[in-house]
C-alpha atoms as a PDB file:
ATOM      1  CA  UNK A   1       0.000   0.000   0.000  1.00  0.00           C
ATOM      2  CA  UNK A   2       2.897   2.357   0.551  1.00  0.00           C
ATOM      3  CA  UNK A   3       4.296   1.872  -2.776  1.00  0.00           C
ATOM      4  CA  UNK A   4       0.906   2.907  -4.492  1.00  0.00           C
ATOM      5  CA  UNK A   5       0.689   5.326  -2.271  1.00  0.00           C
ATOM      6  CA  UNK A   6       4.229   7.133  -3.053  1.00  0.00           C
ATOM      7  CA  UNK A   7       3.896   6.141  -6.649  1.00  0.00           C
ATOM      8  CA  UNK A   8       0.483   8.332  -6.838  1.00  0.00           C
ATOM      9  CA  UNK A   9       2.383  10.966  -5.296  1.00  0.00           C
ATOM     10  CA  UNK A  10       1.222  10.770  -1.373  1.00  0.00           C
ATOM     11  CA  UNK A  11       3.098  12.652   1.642  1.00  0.00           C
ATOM     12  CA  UNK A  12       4.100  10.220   4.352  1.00  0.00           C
ATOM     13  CA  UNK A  13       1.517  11.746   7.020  1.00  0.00           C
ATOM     14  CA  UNK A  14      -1.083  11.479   3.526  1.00  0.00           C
ATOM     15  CA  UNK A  15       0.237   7.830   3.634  1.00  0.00           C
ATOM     16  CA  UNK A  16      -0.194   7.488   7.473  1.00  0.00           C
ATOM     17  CA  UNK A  17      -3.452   8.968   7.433  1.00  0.00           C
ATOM     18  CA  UNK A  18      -4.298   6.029   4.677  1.00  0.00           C
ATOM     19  CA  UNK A  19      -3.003   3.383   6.759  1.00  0.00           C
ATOM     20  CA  UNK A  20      -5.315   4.360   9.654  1.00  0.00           C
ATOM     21  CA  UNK A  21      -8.529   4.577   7.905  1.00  0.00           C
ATOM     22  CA  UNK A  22      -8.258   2.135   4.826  1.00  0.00           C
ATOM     23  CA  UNK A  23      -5.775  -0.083   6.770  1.00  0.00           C
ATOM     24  CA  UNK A  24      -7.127  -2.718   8.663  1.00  0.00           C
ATOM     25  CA  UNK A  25      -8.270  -1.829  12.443  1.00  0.00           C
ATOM     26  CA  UNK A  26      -6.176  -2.838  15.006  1.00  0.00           C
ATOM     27  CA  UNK A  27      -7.644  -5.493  16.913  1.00  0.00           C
ATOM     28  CA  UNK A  28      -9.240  -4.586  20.493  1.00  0.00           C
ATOM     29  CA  UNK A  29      -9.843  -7.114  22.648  1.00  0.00           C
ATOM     30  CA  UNK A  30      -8.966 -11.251  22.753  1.00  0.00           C
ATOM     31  CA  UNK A  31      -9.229 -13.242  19.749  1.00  0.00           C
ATOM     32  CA  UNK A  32     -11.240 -16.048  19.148  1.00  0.00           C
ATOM     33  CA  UNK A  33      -9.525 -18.988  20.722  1.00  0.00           C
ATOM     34  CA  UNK A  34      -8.471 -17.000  23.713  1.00  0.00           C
ATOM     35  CA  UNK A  35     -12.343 -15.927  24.122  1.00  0.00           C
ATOM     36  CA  UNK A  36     -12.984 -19.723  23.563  1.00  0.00           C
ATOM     37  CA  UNK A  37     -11.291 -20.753  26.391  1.00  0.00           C
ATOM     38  CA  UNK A  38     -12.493 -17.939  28.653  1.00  0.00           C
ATOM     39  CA  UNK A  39     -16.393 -19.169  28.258  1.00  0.00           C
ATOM     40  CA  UNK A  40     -14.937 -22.800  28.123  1.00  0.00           C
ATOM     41  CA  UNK A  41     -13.413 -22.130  31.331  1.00  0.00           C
ATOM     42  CA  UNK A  42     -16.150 -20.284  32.802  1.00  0.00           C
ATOM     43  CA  UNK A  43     -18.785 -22.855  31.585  1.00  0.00           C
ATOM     44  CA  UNK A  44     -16.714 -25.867  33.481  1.00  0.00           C
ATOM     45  CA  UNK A  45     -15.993 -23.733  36.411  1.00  0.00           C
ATOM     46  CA  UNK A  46     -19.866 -23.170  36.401  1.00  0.00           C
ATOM     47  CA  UNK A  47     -20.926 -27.017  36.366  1.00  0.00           C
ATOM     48  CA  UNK A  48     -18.177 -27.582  38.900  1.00  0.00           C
ATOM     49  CA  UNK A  49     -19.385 -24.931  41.426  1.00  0.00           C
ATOM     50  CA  UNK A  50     -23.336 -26.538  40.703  1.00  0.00           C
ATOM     51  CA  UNK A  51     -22.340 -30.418  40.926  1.00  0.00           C
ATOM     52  CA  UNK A  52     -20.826 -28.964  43.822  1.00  0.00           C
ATOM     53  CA  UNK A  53     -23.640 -27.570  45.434  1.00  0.00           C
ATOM     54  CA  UNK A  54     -26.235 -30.573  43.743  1.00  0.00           C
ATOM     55  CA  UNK A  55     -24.005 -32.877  46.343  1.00  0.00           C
ATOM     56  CA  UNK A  56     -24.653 -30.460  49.419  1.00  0.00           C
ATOM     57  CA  UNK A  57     -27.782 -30.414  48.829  1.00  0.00           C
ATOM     58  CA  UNK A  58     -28.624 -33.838  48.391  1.00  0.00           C
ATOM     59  CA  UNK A  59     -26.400 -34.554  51.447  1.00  0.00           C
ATOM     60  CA  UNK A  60     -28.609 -32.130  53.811  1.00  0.00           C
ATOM     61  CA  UNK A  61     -31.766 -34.078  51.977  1.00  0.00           C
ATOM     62  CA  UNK A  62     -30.333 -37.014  53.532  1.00  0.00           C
ATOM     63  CA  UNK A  63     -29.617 -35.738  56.789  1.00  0.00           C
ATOM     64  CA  UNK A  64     -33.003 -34.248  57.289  1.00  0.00           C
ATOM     65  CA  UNK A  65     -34.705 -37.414  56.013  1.00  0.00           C
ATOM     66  CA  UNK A  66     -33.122 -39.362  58.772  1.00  0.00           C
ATOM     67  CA  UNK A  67     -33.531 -36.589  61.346  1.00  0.00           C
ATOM     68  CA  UNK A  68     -36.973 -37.080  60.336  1.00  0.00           C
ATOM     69  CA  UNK A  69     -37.166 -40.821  61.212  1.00  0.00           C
ATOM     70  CA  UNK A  70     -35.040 -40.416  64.393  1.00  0.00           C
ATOM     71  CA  UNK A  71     -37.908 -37.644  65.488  1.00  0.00           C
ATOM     72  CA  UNK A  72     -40.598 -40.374  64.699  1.00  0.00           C
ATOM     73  CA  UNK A  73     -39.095 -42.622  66.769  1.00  0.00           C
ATOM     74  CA  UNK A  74     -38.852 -40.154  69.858  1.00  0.00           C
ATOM     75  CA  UNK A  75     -42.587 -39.246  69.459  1.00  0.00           C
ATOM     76  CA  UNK A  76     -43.552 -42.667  68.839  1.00  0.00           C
ATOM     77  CA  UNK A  77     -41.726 -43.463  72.080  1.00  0.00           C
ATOM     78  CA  UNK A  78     -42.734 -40.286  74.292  1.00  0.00           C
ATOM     79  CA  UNK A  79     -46.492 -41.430  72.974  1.00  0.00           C
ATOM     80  CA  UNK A  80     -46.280 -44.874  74.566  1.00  0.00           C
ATOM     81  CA  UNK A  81     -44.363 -43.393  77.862  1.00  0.00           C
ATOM     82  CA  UNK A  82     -47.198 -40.220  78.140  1.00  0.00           C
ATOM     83  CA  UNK A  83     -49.583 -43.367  77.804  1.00  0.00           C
ATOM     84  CA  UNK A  84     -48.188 -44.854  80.896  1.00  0.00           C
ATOM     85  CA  UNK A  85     -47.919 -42.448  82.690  1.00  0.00           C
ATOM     86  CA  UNK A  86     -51.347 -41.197  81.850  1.00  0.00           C
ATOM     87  CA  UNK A  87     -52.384 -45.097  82.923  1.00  0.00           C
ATOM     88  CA  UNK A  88     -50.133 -44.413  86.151  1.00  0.00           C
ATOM     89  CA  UNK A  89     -51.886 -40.979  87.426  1.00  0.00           C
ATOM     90  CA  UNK A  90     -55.582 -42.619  86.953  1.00  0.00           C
ATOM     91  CA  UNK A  91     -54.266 -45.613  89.152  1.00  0.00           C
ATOM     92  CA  UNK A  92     -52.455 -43.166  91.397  1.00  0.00           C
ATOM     93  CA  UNK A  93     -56.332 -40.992  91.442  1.00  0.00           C
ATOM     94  CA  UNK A  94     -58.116 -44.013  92.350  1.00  0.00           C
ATOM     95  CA  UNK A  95     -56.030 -45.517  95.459  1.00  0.00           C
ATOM     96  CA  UNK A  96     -55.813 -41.211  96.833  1.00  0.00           C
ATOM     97  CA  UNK A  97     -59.636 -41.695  96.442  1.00  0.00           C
ATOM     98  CA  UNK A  98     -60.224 -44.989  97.985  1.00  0.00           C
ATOM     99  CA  UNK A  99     -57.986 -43.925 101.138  1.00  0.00           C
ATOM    100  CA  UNK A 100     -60.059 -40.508 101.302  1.00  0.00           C
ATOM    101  CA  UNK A 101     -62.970 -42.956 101.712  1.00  0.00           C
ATOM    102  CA  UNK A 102     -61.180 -44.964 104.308  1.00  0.00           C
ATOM    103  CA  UNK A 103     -60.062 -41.756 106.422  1.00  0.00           C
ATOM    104  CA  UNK A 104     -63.425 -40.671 106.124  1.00  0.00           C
ATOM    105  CA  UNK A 105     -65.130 -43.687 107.375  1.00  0.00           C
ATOM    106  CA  UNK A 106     -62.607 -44.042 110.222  1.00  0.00           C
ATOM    107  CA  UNK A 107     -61.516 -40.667 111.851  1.00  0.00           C
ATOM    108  CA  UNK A 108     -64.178 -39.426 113.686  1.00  0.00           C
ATOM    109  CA  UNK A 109     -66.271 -36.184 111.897  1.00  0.00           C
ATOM    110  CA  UNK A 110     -66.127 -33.086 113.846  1.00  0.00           C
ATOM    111  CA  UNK A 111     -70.356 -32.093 114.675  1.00  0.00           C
END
């Protein structure tokens, strides 16, 4: 291009000036591979960071699942032992009554 140019009679800043605007651009930025590697990268690093988290999750799933079934259990078990002692306060009622009765019948009433 600088050969035309000077053949067709063109200053060097004429040239310059040329080279600038016909010229091709200078290239701003990464190129294609480089920009191919950056999503690449950020794509993996993505899918790493959510199989990551996937496994947490699941994990804490788990963990509640059998905190679940261990709380069950407990109420299951505090059911049965509020049952007894439920039994165990009527039976407890009943013999408080029956020596009322007794006391009653025996000590003498105040008149």
């Amino acid at each position: 291009m600088a050969d035309a140019a000077e053949r067709h009679g063109f200053t060097q800043e004429q040239i310059e000036f040329l080279r600038e605007t016909l010229g091709r651009p200078s290239a701003q930025g990464f190129d294609r591979p480089t920009l191919m590697w950056m999503f690449g990268g950020l794509l993996a690093l993505g899918l790493a960071v959510s199989g990551v988290l996937w496994a947490e999750i699941g994990s804490v799933r788990t963990e509640i699942g059998s905190v679940r079934t261990e709380l069950r259990a407990e109420i299951r078990e505090n059911r049965a032992a509020i049952s007894a002692n439920r039994d165990a306060i009527a039976e407890l009622a009943e013999g408080q009554a029956r020596i009322e009765a007794i006391l009653e019948e025996r000590l003498p009433r105040d008149r």
